[in-house]
Protein backbone atom coordinates (compact mmCIF):
# COMPACT_ATOMS: atom_id res chain seq x y z
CA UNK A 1 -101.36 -39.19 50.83
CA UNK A 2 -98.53 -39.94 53.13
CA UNK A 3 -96.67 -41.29 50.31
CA UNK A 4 -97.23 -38.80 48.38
CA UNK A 5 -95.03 -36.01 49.70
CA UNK A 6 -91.50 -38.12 50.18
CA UNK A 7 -92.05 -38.99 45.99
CA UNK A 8 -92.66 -35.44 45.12
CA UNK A 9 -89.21 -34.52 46.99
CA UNK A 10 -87.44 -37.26 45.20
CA UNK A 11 -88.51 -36.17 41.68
CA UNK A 12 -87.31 -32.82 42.43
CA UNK A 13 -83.94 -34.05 43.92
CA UNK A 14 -83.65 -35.83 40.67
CA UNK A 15 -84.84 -32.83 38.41
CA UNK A 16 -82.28 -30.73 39.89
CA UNK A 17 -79.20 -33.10 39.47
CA UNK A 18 -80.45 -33.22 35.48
CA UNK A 19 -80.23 -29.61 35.44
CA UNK A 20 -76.34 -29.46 36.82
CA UNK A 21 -73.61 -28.34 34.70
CA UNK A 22 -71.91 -31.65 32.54
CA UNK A 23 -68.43 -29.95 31.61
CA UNK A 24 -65.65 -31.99 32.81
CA UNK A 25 -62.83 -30.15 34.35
CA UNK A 26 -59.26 -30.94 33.74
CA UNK A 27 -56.38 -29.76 35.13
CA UNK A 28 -53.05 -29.51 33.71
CA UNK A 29 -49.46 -27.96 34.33
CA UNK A 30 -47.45 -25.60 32.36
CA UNK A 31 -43.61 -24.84 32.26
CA UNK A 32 -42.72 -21.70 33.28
CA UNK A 33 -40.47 -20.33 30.41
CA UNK A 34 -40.58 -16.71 31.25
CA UNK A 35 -38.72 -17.18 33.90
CA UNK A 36 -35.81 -19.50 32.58
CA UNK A 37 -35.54 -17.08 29.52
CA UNK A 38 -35.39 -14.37 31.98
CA UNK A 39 -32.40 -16.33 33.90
CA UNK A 40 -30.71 -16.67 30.58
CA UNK A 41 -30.80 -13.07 29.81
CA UNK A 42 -29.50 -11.73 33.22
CA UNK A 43 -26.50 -14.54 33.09
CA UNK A 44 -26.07 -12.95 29.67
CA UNK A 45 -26.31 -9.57 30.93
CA UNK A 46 -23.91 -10.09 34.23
CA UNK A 47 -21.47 -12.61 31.99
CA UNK A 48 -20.79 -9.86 29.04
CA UNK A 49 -21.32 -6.65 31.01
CA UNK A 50 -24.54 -5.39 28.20
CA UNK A 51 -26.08 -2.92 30.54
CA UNK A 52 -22.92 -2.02 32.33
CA UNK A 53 -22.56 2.03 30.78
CA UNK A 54 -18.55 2.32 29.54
CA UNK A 55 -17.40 5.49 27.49
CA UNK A 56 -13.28 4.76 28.60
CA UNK A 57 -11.62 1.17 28.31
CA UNK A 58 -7.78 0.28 27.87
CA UNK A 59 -7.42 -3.36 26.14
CA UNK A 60 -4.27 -5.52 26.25
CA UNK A 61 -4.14 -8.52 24.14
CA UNK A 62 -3.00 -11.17 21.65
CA UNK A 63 -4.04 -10.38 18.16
CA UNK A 64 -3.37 -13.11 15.23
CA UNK A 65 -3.45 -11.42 11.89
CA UNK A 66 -1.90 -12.37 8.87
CA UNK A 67 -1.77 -9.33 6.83
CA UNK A 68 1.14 -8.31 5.33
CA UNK A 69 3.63 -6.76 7.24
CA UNK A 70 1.95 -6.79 10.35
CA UNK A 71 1.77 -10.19 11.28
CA UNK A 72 0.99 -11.27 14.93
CA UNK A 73 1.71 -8.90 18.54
CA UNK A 74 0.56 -7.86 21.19
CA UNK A 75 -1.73 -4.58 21.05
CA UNK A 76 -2.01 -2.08 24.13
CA UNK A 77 -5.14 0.10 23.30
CA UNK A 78 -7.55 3.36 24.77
CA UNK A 79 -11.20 3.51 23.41
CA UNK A 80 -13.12 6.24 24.10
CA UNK A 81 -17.04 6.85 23.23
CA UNK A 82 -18.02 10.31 21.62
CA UNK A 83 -21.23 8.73 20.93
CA UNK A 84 -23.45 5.53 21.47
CA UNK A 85 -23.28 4.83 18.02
CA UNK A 86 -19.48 6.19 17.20
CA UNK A 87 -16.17 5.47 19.29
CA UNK A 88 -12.06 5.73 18.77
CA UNK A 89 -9.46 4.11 19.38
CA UNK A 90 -5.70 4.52 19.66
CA UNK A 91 -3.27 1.25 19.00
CA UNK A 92 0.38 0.62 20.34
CA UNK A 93 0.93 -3.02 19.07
CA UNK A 94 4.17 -4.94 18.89
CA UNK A 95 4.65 -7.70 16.18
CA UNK A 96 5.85 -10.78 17.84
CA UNK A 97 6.12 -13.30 14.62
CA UNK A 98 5.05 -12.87 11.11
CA UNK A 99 4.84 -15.97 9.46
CA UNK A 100 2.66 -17.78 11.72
CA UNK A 101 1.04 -18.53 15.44
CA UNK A 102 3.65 -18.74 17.42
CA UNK A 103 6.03 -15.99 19.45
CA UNK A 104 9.32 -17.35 19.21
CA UNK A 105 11.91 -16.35 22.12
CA UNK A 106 13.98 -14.45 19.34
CA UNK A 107 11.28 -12.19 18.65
CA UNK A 108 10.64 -10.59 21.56
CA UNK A 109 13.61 -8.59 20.38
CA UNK A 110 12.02 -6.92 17.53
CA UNK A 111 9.29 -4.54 18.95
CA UNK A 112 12.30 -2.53 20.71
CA UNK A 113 13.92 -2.25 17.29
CA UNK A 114 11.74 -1.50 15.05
CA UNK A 115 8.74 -3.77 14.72
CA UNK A 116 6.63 -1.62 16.85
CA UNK A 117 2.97 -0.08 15.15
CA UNK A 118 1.08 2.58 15.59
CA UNK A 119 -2.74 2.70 14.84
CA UNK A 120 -5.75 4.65 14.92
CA UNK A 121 -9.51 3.15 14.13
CA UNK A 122 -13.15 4.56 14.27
CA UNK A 123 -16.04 2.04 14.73
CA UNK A 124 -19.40 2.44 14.33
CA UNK A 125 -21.80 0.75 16.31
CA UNK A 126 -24.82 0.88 14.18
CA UNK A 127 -26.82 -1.75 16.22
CA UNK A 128 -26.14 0.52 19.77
CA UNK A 129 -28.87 3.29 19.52
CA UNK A 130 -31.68 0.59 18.53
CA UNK A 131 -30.67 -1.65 21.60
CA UNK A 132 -29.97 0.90 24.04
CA UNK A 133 -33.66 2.22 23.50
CA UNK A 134 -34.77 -0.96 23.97
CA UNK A 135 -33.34 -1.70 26.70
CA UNK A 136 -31.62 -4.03 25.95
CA UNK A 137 -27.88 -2.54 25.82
CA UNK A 138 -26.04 0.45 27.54
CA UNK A 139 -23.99 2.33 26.96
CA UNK A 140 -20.65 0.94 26.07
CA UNK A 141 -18.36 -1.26 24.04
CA UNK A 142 -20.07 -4.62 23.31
CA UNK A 143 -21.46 -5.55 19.91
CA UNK A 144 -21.49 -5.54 16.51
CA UNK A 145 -19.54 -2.71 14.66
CA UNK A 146 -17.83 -1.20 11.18
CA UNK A 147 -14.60 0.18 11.89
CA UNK A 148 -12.39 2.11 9.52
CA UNK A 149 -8.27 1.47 10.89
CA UNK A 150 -5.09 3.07 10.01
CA UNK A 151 -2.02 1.61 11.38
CA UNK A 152 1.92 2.58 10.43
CA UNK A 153 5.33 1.37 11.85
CA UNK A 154 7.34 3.82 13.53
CA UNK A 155 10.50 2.51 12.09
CA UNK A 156 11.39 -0.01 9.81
CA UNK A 157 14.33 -1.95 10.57
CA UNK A 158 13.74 -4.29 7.05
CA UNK A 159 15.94 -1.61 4.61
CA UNK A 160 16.93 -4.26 2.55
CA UNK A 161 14.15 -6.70 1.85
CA UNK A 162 12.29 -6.05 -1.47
CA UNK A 163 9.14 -4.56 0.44
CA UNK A 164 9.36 -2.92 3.46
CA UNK A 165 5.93 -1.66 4.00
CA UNK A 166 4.54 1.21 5.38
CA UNK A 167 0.96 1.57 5.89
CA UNK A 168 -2.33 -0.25 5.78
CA UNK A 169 -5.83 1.11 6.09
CA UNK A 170 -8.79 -1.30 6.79
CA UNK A 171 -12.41 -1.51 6.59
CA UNK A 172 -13.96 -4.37 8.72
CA UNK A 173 -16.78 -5.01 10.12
CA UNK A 174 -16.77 -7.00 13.07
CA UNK A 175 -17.84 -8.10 16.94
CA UNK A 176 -16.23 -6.74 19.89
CA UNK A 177 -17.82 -7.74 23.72
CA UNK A 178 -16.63 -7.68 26.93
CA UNK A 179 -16.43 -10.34 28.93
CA UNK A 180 -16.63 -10.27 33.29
CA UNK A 181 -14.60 -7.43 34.67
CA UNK A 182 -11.48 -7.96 32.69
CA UNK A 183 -11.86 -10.05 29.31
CA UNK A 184 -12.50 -9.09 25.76
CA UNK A 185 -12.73 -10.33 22.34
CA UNK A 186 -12.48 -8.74 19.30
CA UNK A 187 -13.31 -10.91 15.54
CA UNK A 188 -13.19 -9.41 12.39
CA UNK A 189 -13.52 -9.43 8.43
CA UNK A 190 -12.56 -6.78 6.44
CA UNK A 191 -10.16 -5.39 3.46
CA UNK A 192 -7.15 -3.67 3.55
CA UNK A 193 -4.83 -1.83 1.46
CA UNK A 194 -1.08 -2.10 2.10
CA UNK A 195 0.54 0.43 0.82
CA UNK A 196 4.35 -1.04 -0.38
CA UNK A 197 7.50 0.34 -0.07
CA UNK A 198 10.03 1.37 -2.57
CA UNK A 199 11.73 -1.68 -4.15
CA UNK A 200 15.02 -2.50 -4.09
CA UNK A 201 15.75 -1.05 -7.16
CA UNK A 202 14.38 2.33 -6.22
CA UNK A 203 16.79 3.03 -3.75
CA UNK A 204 19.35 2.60 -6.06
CA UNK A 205 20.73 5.73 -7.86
CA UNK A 206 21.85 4.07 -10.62
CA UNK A 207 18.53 2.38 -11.33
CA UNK A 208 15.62 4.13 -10.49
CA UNK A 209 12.29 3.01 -10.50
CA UNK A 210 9.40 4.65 -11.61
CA UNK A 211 6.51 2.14 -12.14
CA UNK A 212 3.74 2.57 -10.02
CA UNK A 213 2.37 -0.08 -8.11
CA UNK A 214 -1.33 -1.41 -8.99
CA UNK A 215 -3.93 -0.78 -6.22
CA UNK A 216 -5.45 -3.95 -6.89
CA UNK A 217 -2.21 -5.97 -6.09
CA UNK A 218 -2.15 -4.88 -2.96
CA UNK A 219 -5.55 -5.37 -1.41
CA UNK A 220 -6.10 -8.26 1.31
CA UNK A 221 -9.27 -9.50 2.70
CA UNK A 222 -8.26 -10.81 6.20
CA UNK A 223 -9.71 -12.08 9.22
CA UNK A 224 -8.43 -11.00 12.56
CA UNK A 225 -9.03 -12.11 16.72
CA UNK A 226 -7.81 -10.32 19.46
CA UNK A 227 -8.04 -11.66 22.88
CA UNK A 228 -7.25 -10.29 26.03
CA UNK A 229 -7.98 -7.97 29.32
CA UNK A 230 -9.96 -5.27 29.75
CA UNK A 231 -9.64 -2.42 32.03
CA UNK A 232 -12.56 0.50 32.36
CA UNK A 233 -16.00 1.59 33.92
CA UNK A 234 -16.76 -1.89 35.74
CA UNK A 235 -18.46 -3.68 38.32
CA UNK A 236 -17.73 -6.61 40.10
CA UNK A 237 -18.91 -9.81 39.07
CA UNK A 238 -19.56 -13.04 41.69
CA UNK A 239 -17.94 -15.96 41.83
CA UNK A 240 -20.91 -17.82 40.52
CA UNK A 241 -21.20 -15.65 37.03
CA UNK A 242 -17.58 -16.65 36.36
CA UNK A 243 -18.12 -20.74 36.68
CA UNK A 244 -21.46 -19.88 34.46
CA UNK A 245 -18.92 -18.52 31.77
CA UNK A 246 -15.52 -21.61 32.67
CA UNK A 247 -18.19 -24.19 32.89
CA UNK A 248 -16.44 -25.13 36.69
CA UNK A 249 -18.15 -27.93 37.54
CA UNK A 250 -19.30 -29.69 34.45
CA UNK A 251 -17.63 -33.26 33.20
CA UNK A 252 -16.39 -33.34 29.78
CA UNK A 253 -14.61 -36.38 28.82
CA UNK A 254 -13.59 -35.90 25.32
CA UNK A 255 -14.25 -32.94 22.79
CA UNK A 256 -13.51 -31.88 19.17
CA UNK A 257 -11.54 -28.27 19.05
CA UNK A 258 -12.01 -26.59 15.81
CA UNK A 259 -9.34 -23.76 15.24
CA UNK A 260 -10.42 -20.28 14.32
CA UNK A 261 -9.39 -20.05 10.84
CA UNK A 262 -7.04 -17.15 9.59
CA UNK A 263 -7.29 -16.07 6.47
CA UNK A 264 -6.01 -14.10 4.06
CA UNK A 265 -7.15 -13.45 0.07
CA UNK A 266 -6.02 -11.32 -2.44
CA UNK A 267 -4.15 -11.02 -5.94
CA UNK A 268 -0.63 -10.93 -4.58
CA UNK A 269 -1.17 -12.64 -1.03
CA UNK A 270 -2.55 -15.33 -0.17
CA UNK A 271 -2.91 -17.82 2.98
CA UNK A 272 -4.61 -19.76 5.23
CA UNK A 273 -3.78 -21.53 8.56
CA UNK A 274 -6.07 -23.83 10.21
CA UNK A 275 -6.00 -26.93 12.60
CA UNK A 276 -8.64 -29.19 14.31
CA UNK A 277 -7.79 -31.88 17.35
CA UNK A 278 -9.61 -34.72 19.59
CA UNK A 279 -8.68 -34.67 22.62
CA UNK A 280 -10.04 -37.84 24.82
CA UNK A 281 -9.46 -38.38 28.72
CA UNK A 282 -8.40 -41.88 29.80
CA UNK A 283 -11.57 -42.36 32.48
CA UNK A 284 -11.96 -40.34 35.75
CA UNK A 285 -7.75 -39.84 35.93
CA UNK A 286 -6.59 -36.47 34.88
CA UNK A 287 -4.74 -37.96 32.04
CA UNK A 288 -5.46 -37.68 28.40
CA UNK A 289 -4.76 -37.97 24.66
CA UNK A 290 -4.99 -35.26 21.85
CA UNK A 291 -4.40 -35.91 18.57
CA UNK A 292 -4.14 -32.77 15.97
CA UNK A 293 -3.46 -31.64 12.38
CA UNK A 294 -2.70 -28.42 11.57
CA UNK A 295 -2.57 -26.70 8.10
CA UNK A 296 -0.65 -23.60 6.40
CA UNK A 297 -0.67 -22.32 3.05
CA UNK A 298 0.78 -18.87 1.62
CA UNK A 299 1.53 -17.86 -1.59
CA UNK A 300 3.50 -14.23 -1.01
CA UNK A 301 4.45 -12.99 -4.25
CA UNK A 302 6.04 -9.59 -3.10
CA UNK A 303 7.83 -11.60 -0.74
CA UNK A 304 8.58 -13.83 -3.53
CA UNK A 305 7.78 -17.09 -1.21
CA UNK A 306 5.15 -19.61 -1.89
CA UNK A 307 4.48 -23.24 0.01
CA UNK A 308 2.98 -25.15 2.62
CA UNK A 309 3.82 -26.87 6.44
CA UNK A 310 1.19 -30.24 7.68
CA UNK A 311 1.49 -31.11 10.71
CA UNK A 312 -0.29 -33.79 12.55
CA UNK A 313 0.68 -34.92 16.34
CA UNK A 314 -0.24 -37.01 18.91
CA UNK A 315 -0.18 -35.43 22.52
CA UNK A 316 -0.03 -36.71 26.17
CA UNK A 317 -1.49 -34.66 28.44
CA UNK A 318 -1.93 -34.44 32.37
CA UNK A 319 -4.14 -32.29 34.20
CA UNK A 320 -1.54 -31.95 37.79
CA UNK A 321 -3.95 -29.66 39.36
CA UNK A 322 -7.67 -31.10 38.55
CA UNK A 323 -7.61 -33.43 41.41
CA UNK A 324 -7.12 -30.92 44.15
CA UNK A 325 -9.36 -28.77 41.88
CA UNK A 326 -11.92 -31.11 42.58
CA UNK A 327 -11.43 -31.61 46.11
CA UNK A 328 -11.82 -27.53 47.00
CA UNK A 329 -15.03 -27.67 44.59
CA UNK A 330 -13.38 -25.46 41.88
CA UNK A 331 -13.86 -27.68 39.14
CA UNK A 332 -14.92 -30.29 37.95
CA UNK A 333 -13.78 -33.80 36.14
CA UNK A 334 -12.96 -32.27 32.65
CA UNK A 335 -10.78 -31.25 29.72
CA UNK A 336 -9.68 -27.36 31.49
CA UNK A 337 -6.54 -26.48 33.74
CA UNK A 338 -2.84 -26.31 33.72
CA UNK A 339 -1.36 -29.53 32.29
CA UNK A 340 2.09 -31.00 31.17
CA UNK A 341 2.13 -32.61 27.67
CA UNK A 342 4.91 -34.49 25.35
CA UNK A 343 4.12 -34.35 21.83
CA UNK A 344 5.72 -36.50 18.94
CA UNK A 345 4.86 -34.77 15.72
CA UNK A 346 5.60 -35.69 12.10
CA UNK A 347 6.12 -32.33 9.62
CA UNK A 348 5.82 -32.52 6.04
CA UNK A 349 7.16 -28.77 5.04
CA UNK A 350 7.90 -27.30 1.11
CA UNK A 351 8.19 -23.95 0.56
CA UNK A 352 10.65 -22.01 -1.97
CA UNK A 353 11.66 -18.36 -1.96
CA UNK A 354 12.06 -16.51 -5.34
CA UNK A 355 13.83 -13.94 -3.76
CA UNK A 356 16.80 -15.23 -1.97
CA UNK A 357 16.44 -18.58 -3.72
CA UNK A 358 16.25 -20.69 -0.34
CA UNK A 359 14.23 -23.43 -1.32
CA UNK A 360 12.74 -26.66 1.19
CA UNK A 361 10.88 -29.81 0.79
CA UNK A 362 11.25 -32.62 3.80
CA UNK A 363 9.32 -34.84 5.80
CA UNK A 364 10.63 -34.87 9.31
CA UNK A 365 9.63 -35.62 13.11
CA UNK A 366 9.62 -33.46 15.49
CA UNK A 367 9.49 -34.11 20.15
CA UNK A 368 8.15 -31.61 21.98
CA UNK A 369 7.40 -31.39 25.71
CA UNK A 370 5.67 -28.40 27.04
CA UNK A 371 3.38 -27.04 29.98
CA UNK A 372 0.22 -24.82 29.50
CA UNK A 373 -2.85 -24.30 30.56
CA UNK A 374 -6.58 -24.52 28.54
CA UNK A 375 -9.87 -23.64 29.51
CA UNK A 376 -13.34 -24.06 28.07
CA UNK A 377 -15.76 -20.62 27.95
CA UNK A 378 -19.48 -21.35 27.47
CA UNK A 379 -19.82 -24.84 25.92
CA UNK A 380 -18.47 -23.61 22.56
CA UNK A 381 -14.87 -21.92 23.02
CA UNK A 382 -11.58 -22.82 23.94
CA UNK A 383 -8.22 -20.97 24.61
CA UNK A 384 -5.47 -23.18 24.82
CA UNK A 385 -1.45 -21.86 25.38
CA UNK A 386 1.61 -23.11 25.83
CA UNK A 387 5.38 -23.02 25.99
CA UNK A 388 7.69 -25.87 25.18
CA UNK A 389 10.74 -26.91 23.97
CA UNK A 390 11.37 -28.46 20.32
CA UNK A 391 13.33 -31.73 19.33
CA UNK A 392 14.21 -31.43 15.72
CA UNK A 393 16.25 -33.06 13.42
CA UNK A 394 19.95 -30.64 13.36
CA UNK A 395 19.92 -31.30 9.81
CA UNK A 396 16.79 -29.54 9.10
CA UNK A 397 16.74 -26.04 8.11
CA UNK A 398 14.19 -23.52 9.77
CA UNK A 399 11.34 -23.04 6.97
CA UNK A 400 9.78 -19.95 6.23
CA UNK A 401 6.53 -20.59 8.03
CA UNK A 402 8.27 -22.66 11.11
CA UNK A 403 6.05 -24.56 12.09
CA UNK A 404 8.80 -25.85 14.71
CA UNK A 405 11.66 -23.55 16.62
CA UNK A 406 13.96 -24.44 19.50
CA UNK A 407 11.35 -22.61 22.39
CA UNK A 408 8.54 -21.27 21.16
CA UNK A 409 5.14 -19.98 22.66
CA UNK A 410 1.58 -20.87 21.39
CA UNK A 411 -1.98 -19.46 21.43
CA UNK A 412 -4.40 -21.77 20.20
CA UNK A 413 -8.54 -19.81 19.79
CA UNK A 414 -11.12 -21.84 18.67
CA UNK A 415 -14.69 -23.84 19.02
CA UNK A 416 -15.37 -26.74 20.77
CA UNK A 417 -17.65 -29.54 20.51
């Protein structure tokens, strides 16, 4: 009997560990991407100024066009919101060069005389009112629009070309954003009808002329960039938000940079100008090598000019500044900053004018040093500029599209990989 009670508390000390529960527990860990999507969207938010409200904002920048008789300036511009959805804007631009990217010391000349626009344009945000009640946008001038444009010159100084036009009127849709406290970009697509001048003929009283001119001959579908400040309802942004956008302290050894191609299409115009460049640093030293090609083709009938400048170079490049850069923390062992370069180029240029009968077709080289400065924006975007002197041949004439002048200032806009 003594026996008997320990065995009865054993089989119930075994009956009860039966009866317990058998699930095995596991225990695992999960990334938190709610908050590293949130991150994302208030960098985006603080970086492009979304939620900042903005009903005034003056713009100054450079805008590369190639539409007929507009060419490439400078614009100084006022936008004003009368609605979330609906804004205007009022244009002072001067044209700087026409043929091609770069502003040429000679034409800074030509705004005062003549060369000077004036322009008016409506754009409709239709993606605003959905985002602002989502919370997602405020109120201001950031996003995706259609605009409707109207520019004129104030004077035309060309009285004796064959076409001196007058105005153009423009449907494009397009992205504008704001970038920081002072940056903007503005990239567009649209059509536009140039309206031509008398001819030549016309303006002679001995033989008038009465044709009309076809509205199909004078449409152009043309893409457009402006970049430049922006001054208007703002707030300030910290130091940290602006190396998130120049990419301070990342290393980038070598890259591919993709030129933003302008274009231009349509029965009596057309053109394109494009370039693409490697550009490789030799180790940790702020020197490096970039080698380019660019590309332009026009066929101007109007104008009565037709042909085509390749260019491919090989540039030296050094960074002066990236070492103390580094030193003071303000950037960091990559491809951005003010540099000094010396370019050898070779130039294969044809081109012919039906109207004056000037006519070209050589293969020459072309020496080039220069200092400018060029800067990566989020990963995928480069602005590079310069200003440099050219070494070419005396015995070659300046082509149409001048590829090449004596001192000459450049704006290159692009991607970068």
């Amino acid at each position: 009997m003594k026996y008997l009670l320990p065995l009865l508390l054993i089989l119930l000390k075994m009956s009860a560990a039966a009866a317990q529960d058998t699930i095995r527990v596991t225990y695992s860990e999960e990334f938190d991407t709610l908050t590293v999507r949130q991150k994302f969207i208030d960098r985006y938010d603080n970086v492009f100024m979304t939620r900042v409200p903005t009903k005034h904002i003056v713009k100054a920048g450079y805008r590369t066009s190639d539409i007929r008789g507009i060419g490439i300036g400078i614009d100084i511009s006022y936008e004003y919101k009368l609605f979330p959805a609906l804004s205007l804007e009022a244009t002072l631009r001067g044209q700087t060069n026409a043929p091609n990217d770069a502003i040429y010391s000679h034409t800074f000349v030509k705004p005062w005389r003549g060369y000077t626009w004036l322009g008016a344009k409506a754009r409709w945000y239709y993606t605003m009112p959905g985002r602002i009640r989502k919370g997602l946008n405020a109120n201001n001038f950031s996003g995706a629009y259609l605009a409707m444009s109207y520019e004129q010159p104030l004077k035309s100084t060309r009285k004796w070309e064959i076409n001196p036009y007058k105005r153009v009127i423009g449907i494009t849709p397009g992205f504008q954003s704001r970038f920081l406290n002072w940056g903007h970009i503005d990239v567009s697509f649209g059509a536009y009808y140039i309206e031509p001048g008398p001819s030549q003929a016309s303006r002679h009283p001995l033989f008038p002329d009465e044709s009309k001119s076809d509205f199909k001959q004078n449409v152009i579908f043309s893409t457009q960039m402006t970049v430049g400040i922006a001054l208007g309802d703002w707030k300030r942004s910290r130091p940290s938000q602006l190396c998130e956008m120049l990419l301070c302290d990342e290393e980038v050894h070598n890259q591919w940079k993709v030129r933003f191609p302008e274009l231009s299409i349509g029965l009596n115009h057309r053109s394109l100008r494009a370039g693409i460049a490697r550009e490789a640093k030799f180790g940790k030293s702020p020197f490096s090598l970039d080698i380019n090609a660019n590309a332009e083709f026009y066929d101007k009938s109007p104008d009565g000019i037709r042909g085509f400048s390749i260019r491919a170079g090989l540039q030296a490049r050094y960074y002066f500044l990236q070492r103390m850069q580094i030193r003071h923390g303000r950037s960091g062992d990559n491809l951005s900053g003010f540099y000094v370069a010396f370019e050898a180029a070779s130039v294969r240029t044809k081109y012919k004018s039906y109207a004056y009968g000037h006519q070209m077709n050589k293969r020459y080289w072309s020496f080039s040093p220069s200092i400018g400065f060029q800067q990566r924006l989020f990963k995928h975007i480069y602005v590079d500029t310069n200003v440099g002197y050219n070494v070419i041949p005396t015995a070659v004439e300046y082509p149409y599209d001048a590829l090449h002048r004596r001192y000459s200032a450049k704006l290159a806009l692009g991607f970068s990989f």
